[in-house]
Protein backbone atom coordinates (compact mmCIF):
# COMPACT_ATOMS: atom_id res chain seq x y z
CA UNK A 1 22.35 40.91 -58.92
CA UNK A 2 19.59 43.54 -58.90
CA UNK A 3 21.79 46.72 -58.83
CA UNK A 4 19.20 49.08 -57.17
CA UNK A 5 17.51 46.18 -54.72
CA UNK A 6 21.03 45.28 -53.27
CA UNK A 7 21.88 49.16 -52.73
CA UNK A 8 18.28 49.55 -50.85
CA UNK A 9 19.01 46.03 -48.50
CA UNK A 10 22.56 47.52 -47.93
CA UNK A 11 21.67 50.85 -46.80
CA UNK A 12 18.78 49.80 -44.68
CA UNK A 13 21.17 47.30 -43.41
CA UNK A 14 23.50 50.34 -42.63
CA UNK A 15 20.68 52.58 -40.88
CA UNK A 16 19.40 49.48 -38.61
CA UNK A 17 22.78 49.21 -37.44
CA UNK A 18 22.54 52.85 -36.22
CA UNK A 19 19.02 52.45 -35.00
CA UNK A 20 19.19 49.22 -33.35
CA UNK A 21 22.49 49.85 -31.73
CA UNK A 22 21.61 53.03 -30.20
CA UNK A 23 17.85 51.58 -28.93
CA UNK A 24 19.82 48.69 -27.26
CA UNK A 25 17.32 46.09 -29.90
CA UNK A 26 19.73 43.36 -29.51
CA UNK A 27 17.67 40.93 -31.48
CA UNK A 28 17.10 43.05 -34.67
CA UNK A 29 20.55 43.83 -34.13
CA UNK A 30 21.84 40.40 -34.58
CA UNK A 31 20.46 39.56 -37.39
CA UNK A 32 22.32 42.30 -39.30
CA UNK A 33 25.87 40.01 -38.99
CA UNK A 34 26.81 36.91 -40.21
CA UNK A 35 27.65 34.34 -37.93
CA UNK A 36 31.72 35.28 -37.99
CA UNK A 37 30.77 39.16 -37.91
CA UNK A 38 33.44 41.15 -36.29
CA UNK A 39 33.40 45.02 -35.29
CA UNK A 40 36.09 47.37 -34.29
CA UNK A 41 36.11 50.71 -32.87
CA UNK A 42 38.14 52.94 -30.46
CA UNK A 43 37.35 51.35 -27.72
CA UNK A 44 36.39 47.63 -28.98
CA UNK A 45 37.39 44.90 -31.73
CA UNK A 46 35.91 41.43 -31.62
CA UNK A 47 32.66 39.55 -32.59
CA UNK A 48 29.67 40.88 -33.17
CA UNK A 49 28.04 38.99 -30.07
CA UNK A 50 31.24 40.30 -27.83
CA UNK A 51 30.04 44.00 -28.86
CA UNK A 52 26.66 43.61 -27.61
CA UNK A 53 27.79 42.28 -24.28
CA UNK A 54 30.27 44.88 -23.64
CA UNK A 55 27.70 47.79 -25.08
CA UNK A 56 24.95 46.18 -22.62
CA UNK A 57 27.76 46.48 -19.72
CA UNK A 58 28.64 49.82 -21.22
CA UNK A 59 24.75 51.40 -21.00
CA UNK A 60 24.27 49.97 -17.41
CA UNK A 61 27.57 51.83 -15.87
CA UNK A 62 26.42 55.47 -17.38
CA UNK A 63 27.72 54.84 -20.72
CA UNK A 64 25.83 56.90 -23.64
CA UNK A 65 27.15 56.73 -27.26
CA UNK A 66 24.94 57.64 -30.23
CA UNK A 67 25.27 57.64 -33.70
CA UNK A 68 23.86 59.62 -36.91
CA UNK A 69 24.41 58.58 -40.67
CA UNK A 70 24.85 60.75 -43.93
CA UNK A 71 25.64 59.55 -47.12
CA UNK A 72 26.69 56.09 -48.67
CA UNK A 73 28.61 54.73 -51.06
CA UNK A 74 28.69 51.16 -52.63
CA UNK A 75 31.20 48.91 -54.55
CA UNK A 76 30.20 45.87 -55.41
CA UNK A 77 32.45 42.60 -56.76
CA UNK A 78 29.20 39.75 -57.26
CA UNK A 79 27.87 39.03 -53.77
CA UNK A 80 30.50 41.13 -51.92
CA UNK A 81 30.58 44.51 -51.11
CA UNK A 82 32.25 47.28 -49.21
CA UNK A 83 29.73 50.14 -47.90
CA UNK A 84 31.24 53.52 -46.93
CA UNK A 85 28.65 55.78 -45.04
CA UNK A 86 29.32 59.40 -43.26
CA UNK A 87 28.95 58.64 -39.56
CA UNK A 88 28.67 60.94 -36.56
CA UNK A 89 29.32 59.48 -33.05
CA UNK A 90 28.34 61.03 -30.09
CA UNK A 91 29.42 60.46 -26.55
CA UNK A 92 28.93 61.80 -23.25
CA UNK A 93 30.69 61.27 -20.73
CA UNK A 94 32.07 63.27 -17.43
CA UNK A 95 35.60 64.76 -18.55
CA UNK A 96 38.40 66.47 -15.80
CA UNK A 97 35.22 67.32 -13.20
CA UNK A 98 32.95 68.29 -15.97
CA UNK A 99 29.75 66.47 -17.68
CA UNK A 100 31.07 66.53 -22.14
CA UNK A 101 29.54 66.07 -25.00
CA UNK A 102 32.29 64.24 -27.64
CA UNK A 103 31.19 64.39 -31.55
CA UNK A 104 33.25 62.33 -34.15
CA UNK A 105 33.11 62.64 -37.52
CA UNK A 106 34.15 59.84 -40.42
CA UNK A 107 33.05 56.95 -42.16
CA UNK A 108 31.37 53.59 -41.35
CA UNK A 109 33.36 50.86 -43.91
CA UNK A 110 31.66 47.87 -43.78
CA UNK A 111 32.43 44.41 -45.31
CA UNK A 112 29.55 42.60 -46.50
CA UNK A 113 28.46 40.02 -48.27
CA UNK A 114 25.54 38.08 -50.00
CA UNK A 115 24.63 35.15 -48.46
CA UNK A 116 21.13 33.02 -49.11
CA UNK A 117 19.32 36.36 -50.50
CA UNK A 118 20.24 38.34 -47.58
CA UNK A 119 23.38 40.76 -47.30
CA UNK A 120 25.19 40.81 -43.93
CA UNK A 121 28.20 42.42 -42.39
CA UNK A 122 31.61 40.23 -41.71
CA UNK A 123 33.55 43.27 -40.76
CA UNK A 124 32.67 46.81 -39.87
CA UNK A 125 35.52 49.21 -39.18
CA UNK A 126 35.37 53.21 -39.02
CA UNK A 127 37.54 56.05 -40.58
CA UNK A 128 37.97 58.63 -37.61
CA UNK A 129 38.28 62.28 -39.34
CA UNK A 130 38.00 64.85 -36.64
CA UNK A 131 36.43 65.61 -33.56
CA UNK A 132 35.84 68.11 -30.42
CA UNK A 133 34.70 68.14 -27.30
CA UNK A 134 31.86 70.35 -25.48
CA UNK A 135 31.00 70.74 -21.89
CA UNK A 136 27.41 70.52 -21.62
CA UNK A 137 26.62 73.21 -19.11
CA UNK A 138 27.27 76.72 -20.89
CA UNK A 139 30.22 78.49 -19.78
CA UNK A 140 32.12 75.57 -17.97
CA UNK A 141 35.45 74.98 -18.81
CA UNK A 142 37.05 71.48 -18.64
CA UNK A 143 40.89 71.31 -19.18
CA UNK A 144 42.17 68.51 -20.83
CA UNK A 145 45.48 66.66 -20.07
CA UNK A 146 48.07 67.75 -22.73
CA UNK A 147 50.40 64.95 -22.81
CA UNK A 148 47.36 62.26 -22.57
CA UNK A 149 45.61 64.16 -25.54
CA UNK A 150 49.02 63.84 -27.77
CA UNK A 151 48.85 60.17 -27.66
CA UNK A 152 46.04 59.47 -29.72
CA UNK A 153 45.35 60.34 -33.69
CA UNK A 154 44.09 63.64 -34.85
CA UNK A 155 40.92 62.31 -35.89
CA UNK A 156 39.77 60.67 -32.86
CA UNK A 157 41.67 62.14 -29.78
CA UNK A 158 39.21 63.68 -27.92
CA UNK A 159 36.79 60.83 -27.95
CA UNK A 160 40.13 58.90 -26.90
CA UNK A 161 40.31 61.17 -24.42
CA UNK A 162 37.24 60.77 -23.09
CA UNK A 163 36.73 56.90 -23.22
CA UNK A 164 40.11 56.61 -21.51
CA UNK A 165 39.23 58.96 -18.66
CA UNK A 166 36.24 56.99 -18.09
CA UNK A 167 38.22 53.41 -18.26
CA UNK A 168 38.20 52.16 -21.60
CA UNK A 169 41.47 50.58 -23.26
CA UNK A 170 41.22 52.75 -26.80
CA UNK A 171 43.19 51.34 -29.94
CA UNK A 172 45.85 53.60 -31.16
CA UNK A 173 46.05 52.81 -34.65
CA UNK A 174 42.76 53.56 -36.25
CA UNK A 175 42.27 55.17 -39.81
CA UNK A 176 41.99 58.56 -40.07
CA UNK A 177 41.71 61.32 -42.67
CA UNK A 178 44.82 60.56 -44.35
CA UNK A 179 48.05 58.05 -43.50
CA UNK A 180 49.34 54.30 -43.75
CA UNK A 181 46.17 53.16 -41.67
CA UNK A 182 43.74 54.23 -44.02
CA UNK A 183 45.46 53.35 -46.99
CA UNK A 184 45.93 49.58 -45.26
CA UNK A 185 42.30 49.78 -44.72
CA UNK A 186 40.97 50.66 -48.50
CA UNK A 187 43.71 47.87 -49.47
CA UNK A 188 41.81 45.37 -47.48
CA UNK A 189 38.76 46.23 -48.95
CA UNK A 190 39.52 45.98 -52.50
CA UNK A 191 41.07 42.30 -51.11
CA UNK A 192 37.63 41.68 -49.80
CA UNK A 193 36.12 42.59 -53.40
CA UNK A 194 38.59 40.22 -54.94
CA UNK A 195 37.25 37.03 -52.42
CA UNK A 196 40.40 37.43 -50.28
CA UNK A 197 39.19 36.51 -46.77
CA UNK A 198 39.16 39.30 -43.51
């Protein structure tokens, strides 16, 4: 394994996800998964082909979710690997009468592995750390539902908040900052390093 060419494949891997997700370039973005690629998120978790048809779906009802990367990290076990990258989300979305801007911070953690020369991913899941949420117009005031906010995680309620509102099932469970998710999570990942299967 070339150390510094497998780091430059994975994180250009990692930034065409962003890019080609956000464009709507469903055949670039396609060829970033391998065949059994899954992806969960708030609002999602299923195949990699399942994503782009609900996404698609998504975009033509008003649906606008963005993304911007930071950092990564790599750990590597022979042709597997587990990428973490610092990942912004953005969504707008009307909220309570008003038009809001959502912004999520965390990590992308993504499961990948070497196959025929080329890395791809087999699972990406994301590590929700905080977030807020922003009416667009300046000095409009949206006020959320109390009890509805309280049901989801710290690090991903608003964005909860606002995918529900708009009719989204959202996942309940998800990995945040600290807790029994996230620890499940990084113990799946050192699993996937050790040729345990997802």
């Amino acid at each position: 394994m070339n150390d510094i060419a497998d780091r430059l494949a994975i994180r250009e891997l990692v930034e065409n996800w962003v890019l080609w997700r956000d464009a709507r370039r469903w055949d670039r973005f396609r060829t970033l998964w391998h065949p059994e690629g899954r992806m969960w998120a708030t609002w999602f978790q299923g195949t990699y082909e399942e994503f782009i048809k609900v996404s698609q779906g998504g975009f033509e009802r008003g649906a606008r979710i963005h993304h911007m990367l930071g950092g990564t990290t790599i750990d590597f076990a022979g042709a597997r690997a587990i990428a973490q990258t610092k990942i912004v989300i953005y969504q707008r979305a009307p909220v309570e009468g008003a038009l809001c801007d959502v912004s999520c911070w965390g990590r992308a953690y993504d499961f990948l592995e070497k196959r025929a020369g080329t890395w791809g991913i087999v699972l990406r899941r994301h590590i929700y750390e905080k977030d807020r949420i922003d009416p667009v117009e300046p000095g409009a005031v949206v006020k959320l539902d109390p009890d509805l906010l309280a049901q989801y995680p710290e690090g991903y309620r608003h964005l909860a908040y606002l995918q529900a509102r708009i009719g989204y099932a959202v996942k309940r469970d998800l990995p945040g900052l600290q807790g029994p998710e996230l620890e499940a999570l990084y113990a799946q990942g050192e699993s996937w390093l050790k040729g345990a299967a997802v």
